[in-house]
Protein backbone atom coordinates (compact mmCIF):
# COMPACT_ATOMS: atom_id res chain seq x y z
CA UNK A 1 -29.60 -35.91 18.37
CA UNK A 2 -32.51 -35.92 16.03
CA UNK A 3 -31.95 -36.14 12.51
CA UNK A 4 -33.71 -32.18 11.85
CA UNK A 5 -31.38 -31.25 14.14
CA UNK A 6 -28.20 -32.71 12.26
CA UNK A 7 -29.38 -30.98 9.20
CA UNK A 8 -30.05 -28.06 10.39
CA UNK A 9 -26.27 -27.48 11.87
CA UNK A 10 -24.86 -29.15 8.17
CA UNK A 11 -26.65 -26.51 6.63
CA UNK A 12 -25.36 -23.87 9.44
CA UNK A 13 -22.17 -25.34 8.88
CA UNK A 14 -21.22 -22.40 5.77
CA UNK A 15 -23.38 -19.82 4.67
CA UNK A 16 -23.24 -16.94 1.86
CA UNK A 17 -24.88 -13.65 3.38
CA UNK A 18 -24.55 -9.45 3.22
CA UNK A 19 -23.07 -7.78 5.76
CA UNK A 20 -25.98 -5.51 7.09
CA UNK A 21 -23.90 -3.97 10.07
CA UNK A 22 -20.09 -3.60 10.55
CA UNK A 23 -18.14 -1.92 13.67
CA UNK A 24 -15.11 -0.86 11.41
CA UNK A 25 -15.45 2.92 12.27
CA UNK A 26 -14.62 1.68 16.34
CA UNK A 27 -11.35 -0.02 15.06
CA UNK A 28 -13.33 -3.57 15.34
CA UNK A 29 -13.35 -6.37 12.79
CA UNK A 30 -16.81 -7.30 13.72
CA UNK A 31 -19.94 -7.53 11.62
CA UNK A 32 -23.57 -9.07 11.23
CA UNK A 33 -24.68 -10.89 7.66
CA UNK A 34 -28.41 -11.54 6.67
CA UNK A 35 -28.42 -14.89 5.28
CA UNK A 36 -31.62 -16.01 3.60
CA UNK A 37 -34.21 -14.16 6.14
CA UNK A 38 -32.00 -14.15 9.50
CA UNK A 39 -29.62 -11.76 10.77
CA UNK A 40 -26.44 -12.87 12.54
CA UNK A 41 -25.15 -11.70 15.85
CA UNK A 42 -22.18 -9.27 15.79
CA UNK A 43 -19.30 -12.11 14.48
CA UNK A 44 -15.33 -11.71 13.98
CA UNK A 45 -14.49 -11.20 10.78
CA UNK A 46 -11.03 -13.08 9.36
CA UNK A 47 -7.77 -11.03 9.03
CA UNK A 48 -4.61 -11.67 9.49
CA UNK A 49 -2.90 -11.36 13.20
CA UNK A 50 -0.54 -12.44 15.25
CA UNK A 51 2.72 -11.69 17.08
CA UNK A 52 4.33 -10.99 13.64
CA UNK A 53 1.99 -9.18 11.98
CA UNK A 54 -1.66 -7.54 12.38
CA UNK A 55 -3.39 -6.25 8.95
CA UNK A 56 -6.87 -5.04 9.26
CA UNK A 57 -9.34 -3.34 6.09
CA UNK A 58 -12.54 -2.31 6.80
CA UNK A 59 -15.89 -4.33 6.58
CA UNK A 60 -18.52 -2.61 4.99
CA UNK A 61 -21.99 -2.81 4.57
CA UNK A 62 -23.35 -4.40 1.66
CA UNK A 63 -20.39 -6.68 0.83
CA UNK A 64 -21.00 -10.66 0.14
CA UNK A 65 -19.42 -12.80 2.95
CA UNK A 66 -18.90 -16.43 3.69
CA UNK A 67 -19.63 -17.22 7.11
CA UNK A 68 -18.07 -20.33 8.69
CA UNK A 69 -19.80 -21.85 11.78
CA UNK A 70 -17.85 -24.95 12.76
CA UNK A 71 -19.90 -26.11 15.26
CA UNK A 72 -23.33 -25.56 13.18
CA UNK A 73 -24.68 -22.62 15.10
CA UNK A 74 -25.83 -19.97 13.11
CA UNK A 75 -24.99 -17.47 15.64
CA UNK A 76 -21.42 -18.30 16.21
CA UNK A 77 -18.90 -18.44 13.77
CA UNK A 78 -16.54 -16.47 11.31
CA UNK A 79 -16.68 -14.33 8.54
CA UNK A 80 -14.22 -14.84 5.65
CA UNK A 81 -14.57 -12.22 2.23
CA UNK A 82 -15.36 -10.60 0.72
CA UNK A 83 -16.89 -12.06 -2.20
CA UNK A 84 -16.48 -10.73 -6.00
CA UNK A 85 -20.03 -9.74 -7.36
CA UNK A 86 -21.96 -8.11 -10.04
CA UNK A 87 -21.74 -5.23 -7.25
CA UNK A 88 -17.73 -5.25 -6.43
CA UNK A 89 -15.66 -6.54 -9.70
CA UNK A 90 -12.15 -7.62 -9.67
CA UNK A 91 -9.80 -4.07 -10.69
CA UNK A 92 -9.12 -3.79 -14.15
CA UNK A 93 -6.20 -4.91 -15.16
CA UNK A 94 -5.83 -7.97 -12.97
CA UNK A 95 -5.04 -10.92 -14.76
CA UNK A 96 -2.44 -14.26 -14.26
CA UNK A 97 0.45 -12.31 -13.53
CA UNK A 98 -1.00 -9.56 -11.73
CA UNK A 99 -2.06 -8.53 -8.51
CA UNK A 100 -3.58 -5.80 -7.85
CA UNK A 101 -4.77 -3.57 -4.60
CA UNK A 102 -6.99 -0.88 -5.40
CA UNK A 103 -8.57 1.41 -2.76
CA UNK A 104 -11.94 3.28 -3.43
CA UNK A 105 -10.28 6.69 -3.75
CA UNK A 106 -8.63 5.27 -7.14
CA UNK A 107 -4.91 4.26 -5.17
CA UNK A 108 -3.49 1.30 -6.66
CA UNK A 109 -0.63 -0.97 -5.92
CA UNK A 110 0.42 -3.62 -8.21
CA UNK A 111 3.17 -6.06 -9.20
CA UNK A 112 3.05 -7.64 -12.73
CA UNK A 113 5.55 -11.04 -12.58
CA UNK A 114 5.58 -11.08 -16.19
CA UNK A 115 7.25 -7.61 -17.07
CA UNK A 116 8.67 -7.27 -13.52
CA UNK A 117 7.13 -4.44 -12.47
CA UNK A 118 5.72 -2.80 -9.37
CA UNK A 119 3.47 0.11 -9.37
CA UNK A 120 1.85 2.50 -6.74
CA UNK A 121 -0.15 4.98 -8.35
CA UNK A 122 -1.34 7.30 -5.21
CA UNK A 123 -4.29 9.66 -5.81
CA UNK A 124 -3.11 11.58 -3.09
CA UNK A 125 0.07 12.03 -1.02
CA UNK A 126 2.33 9.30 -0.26
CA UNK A 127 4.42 9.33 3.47
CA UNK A 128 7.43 7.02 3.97
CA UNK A 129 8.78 7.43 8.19
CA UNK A 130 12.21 5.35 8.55
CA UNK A 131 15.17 5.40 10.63
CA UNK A 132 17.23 5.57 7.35
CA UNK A 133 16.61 4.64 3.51
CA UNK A 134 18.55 2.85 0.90
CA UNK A 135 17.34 3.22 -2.50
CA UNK A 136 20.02 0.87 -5.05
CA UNK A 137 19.12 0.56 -8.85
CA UNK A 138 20.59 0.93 -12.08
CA UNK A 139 19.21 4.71 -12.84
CA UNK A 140 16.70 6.58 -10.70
CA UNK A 141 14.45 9.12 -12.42
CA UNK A 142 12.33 11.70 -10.24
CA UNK A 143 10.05 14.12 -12.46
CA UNK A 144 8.21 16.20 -10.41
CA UNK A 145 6.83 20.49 -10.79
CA UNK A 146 9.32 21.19 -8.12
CA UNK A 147 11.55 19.31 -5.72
CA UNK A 148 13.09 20.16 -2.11
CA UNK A 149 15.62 18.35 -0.08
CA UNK A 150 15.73 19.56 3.68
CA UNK A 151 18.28 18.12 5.30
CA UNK A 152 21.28 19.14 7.84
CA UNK A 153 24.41 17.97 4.98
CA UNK A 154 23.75 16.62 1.69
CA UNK A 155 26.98 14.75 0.11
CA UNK A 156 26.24 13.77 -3.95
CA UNK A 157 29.42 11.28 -4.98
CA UNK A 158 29.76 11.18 -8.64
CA UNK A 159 31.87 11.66 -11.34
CA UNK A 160 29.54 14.10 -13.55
CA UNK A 161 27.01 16.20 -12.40
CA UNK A 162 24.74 18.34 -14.67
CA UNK A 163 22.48 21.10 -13.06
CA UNK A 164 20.55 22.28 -16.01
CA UNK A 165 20.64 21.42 -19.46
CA UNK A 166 22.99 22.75 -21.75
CA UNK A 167 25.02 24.20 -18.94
CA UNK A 168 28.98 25.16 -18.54
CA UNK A 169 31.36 24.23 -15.42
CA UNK A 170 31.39 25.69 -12.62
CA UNK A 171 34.05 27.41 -10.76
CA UNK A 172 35.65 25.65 -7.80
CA UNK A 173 38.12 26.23 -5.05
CA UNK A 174 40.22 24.14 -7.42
CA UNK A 175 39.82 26.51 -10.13
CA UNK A 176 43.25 28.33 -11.57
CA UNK A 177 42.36 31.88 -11.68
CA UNK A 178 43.91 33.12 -15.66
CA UNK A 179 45.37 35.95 -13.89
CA UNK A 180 46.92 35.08 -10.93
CA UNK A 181 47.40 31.52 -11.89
CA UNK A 182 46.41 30.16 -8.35
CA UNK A 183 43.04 28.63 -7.35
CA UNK A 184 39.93 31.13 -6.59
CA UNK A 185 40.01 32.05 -3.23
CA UNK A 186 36.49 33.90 -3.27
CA UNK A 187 34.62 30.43 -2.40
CA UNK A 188 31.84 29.24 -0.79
CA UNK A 189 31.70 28.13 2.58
CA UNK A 190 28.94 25.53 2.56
CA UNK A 191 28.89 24.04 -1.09
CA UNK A 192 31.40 22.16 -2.28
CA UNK A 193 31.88 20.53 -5.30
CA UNK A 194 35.24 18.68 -7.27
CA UNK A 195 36.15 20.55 -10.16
């Protein structure tokens, strides 16, 4: 092999470029990259699969790439990015102890080691599907416009439960009526509650 030809796959070997071309909108992590005045044949673009786990984001055009060609072919090879730029910053707020996925609709999900916290601030609606949930913490605060709960039985276990601020109790099946002196018989049939 002549020498010209040695250095020309070293300097194959890894490449900056722009993707020009990406086939994200088909479901395929595939792109091309212009690097310097050459265009690259459609190439696979690094994410993570296997048998455990497949996690794919879209490759768009425009974005700064590495491409990896181990065998010093400019045509063959892999893409790994994408690359931080004067174009596509790092999201504010990222720092040592914080990592941060933003999405271009404003979504966010973070984790910040320092104050132990993890945030998902969704600009739009946010869908959890499961067999069944456990949520365990040390108080649990929802504040919402309004609320529902569909559901075939709902059982709340506690020892105090206020609906509405500044309330009185309630009156049970428990209850001693003042003038008979037995418990209200004049109940409900589908909510229960311990007086």
């Amino acid at each position: 092999m002549h020498t010209a030809e040695i250095l020309r796959k070293i300097n194959n070997l890894i490449s900056i470029g722009t993707v020009t071309e990406s086939k994200s909108e088909q479901g395929l992590s595939l792109a091309r990259v212009k690097i310097l005045e050459r265009v690259t044949d459609f190439l696979p673009v690094a994410q993570s699969s296997n048998s455990f786990k497949t996690k794919a984001s879209p490759v768009r055009v425009g974005e700064q790439v590495l491409v990896f060609s181990p065998y010093g072919e400019g045509d063959s090879g892999i893409i790994f990015g994408a690359i931080f730029n004067k174009g596509q910053k790092e999201p504010v707020g990222a720092n040592d102890t914080t990592e941060i996925t933003e999405y271009e609709d404003g979504t966010r999900i973070s984790y910040d080691s320092e104050v132990k916290e993890l945030k998902i601030q969704a600009a739009g609606k946010v869908t959890i599907i499961c067999a069944t949930a456990t949520i365990t913490a040390d108080a649990v605060e929802v504040t919402s416009g309004s609320a529902k709960v569909t559901a075939d039985a709902v059982t709340v276990d506690s020892a105090s439960i206020d609906l509405g601020i500044g309330g009185t109790g309630v009156v049970t099946g428990e209850s001693i009526c003042p003038f008979t002196g037995s418990p209200h018989s004049d109940v409900s049939t589908n909510t229960r509650s311990k007086k």
